[in-house]
N, C-alpha and C. Protein backbone atom coordinates (compact mmCIF):
# COMPACT_ATOMS: atom_id res chain seq x y z
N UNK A 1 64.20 23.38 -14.76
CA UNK A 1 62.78 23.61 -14.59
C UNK A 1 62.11 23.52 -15.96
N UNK A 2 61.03 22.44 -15.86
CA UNK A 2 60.59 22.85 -17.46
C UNK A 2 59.22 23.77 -17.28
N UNK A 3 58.88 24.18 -18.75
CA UNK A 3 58.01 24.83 -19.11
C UNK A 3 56.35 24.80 -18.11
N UNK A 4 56.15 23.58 -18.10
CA UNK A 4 54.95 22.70 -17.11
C UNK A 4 55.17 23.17 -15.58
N UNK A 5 56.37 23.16 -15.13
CA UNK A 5 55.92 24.06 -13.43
C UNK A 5 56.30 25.47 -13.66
N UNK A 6 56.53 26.31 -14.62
CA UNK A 6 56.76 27.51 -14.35
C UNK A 6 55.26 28.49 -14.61
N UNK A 7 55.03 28.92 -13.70
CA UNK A 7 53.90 29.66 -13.68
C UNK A 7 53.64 30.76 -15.12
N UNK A 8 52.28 30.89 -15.56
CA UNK A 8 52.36 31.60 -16.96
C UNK A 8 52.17 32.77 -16.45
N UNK A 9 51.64 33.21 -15.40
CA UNK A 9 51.28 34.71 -15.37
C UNK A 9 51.76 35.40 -13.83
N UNK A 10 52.83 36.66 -13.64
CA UNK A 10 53.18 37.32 -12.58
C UNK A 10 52.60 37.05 -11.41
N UNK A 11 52.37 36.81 -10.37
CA UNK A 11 52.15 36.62 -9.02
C UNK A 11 52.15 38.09 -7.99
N UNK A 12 51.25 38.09 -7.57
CA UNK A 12 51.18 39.36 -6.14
C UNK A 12 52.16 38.81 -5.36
N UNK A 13 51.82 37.72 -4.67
CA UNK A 13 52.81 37.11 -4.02
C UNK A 13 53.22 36.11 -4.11
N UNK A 14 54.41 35.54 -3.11
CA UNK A 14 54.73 33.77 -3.52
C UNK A 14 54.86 33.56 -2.12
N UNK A 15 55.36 31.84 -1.67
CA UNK A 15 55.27 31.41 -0.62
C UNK A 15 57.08 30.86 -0.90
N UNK A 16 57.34 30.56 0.51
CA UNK A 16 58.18 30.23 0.82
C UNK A 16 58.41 29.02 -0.32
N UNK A 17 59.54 28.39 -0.45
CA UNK A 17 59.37 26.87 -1.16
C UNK A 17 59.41 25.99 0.21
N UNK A 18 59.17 24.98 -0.10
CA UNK A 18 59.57 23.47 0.87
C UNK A 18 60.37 23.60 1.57
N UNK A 19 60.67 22.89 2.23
CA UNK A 19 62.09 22.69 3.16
C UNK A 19 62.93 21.72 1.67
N UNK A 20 64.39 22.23 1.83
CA UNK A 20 64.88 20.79 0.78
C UNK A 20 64.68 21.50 -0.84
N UNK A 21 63.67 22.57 -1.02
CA UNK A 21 63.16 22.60 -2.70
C UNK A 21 63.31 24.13 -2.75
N UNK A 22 63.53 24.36 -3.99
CA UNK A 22 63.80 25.82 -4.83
C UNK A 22 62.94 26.69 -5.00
N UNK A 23 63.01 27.80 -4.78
CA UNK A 23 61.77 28.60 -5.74
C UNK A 23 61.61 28.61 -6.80
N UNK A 24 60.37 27.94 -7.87
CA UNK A 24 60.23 28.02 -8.70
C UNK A 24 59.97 29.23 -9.48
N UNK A 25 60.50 29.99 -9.22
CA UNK A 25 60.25 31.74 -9.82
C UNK A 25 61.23 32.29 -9.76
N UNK A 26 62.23 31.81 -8.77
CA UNK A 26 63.76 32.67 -8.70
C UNK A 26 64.87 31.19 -9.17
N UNK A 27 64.98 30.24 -7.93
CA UNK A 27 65.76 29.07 -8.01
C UNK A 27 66.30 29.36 -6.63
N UNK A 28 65.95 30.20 -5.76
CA UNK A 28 66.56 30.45 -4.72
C UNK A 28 66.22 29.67 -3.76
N UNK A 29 67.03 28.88 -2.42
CA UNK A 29 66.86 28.18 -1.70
C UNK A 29 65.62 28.76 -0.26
N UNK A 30 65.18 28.11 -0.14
CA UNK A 30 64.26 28.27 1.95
C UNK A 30 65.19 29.34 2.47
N UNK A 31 66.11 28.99 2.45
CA UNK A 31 66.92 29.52 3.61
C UNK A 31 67.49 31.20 3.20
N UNK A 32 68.14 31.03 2.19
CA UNK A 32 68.39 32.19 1.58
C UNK A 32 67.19 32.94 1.53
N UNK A 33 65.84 32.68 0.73
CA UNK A 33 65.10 33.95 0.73
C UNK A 33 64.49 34.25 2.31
N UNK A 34 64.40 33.53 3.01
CA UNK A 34 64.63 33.53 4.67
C UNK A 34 65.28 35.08 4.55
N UNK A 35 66.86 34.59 4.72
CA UNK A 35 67.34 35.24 5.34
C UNK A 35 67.22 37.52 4.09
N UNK A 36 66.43 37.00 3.19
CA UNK A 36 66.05 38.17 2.56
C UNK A 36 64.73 38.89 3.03
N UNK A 37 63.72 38.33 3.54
CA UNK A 37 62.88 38.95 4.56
C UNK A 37 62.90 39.16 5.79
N UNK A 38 63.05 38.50 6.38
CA UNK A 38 63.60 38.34 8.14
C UNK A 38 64.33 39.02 8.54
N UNK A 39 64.00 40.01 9.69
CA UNK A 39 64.84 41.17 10.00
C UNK A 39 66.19 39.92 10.94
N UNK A 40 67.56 40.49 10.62
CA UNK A 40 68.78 39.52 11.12
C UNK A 40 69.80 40.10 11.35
N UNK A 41 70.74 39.44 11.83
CA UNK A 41 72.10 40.14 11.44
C UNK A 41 72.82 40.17 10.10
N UNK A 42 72.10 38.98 9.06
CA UNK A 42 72.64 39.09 8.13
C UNK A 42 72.07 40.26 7.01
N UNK A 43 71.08 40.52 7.87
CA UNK A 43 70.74 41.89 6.55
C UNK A 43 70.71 43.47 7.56
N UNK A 44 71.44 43.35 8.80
CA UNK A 44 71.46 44.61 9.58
C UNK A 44 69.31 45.00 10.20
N UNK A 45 69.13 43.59 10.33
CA UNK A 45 67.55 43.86 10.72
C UNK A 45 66.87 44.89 9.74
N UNK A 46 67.19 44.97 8.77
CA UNK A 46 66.45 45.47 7.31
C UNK A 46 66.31 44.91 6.28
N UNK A 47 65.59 44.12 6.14
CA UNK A 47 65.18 43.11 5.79
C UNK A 47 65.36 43.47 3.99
N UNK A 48 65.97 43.68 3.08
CA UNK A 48 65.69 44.39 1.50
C UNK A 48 64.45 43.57 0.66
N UNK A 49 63.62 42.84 1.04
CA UNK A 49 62.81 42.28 0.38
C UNK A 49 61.31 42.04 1.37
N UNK A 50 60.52 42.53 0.82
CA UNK A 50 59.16 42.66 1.56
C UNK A 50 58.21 41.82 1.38
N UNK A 51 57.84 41.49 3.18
CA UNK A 51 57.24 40.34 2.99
C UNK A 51 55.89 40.20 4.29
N UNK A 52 54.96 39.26 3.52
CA UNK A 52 54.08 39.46 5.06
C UNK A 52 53.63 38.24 5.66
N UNK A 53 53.05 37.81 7.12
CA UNK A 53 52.88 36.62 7.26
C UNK A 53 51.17 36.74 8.00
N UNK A 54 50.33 35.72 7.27
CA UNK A 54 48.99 35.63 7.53
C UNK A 54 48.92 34.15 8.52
N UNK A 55 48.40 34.51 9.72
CA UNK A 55 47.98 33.81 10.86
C UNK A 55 46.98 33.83 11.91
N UNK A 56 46.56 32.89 11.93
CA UNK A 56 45.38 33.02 12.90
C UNK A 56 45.10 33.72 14.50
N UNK A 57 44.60 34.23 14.75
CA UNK A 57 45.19 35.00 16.31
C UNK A 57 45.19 33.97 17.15
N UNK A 58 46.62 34.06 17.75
CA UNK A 58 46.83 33.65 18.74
C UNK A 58 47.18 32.39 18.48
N UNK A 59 47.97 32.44 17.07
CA UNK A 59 48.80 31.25 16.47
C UNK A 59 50.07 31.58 16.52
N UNK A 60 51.22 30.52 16.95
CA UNK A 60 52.58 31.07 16.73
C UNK A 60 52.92 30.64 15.46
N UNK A 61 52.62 30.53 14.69
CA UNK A 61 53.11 30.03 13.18
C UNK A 61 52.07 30.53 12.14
N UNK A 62 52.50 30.84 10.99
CA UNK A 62 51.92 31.02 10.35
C UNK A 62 52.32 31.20 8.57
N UNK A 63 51.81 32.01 7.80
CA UNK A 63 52.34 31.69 6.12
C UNK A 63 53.27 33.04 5.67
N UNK A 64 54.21 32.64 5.70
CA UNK A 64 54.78 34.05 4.90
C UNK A 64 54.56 34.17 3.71
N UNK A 65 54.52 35.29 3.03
CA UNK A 65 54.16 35.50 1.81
C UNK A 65 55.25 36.73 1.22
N UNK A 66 55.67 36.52 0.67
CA UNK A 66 56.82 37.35 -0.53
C UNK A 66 56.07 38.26 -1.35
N UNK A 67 56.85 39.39 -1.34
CA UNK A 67 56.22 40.21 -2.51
C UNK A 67 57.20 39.84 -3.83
N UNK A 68 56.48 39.40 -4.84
CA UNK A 68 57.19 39.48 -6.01
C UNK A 68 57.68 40.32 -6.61
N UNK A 69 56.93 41.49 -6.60
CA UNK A 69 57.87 42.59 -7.57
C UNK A 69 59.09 43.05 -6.45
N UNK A 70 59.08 42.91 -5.63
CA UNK A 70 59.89 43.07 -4.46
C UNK A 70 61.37 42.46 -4.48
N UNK A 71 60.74 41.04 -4.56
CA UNK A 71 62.01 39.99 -5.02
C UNK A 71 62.70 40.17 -5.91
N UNK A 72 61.99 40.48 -7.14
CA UNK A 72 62.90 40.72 -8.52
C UNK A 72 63.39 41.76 -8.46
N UNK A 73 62.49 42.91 -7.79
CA UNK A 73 63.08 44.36 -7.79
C UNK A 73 64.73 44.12 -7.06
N UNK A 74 64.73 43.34 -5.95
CA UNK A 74 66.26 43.21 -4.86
C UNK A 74 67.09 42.34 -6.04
N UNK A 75 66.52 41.39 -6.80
CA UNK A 75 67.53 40.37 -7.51
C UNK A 75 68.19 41.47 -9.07
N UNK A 76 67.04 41.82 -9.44
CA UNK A 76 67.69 42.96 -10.40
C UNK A 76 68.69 44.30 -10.27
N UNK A 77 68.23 44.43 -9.07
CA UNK A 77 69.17 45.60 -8.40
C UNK A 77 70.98 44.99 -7.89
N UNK A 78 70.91 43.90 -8.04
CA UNK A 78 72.26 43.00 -8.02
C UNK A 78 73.06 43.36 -9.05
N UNK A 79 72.38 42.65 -10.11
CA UNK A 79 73.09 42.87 -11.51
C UNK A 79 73.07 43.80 -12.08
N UNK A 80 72.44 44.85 -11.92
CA UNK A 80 72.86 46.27 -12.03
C UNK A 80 74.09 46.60 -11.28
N UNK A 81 74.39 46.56 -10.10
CA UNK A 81 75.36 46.78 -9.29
C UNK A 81 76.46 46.16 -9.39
N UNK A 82 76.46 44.68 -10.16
CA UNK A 82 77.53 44.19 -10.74
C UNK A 82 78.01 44.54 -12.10
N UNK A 83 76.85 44.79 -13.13
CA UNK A 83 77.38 45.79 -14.00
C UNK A 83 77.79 46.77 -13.91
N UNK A 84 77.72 47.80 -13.11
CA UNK A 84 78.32 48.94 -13.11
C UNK A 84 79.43 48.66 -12.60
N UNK A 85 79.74 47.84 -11.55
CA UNK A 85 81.49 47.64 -10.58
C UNK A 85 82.52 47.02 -11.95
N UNK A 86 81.94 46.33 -13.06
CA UNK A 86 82.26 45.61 -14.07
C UNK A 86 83.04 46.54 -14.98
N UNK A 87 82.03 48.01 -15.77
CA UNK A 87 82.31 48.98 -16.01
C UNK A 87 83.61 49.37 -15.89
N UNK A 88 83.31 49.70 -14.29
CA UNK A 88 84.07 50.99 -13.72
C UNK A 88 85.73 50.33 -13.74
N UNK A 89 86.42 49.17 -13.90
CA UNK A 89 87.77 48.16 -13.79
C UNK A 89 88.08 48.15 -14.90
């Protein structure tokens, strides 16, 4: 990613990426941060990353929107948790 698409200033929220394309704020795929909001089986229908979707009434589709400090807050809370298991061996 160069310098030219990375956004200069924090975000309230972000959008999904493309189908096929990365988040330019994490590098994380469609599908994966999918499956980090979306209540599922892969996250026990608790979704660890908060998110909201704006739609027109009485539209079945509509925009999800990511909370950023949200995202980083779940991605930082990783590597904390891998540092400490790191530690503790």
């Amino acid at each position: 990613m160069t310098e030219a698409n990375r956004p200069s200033e924090k975000p309230e929220w972000i959008r999904l990426p493309k189908p096929g394309e990365r988040c330019i704020h994490t590098g994380l795929s469609r599908s994966t941060m999918n499956e980090l909001v979306i209540p599922s089986d892969a996250n026990d229908y608790l979704p660890p990353v908060r998110s909201a979707v704006i739609k027109k009434r009485g539209a079945m589709r509509g925009i999800r929107l990511i909370s950023y400090d949200s995202l980083m807050g779940y991605i930082n809370g990783l590597c904390e948790i891998e540092f400490d298991e790191g530690e503790a061996a």
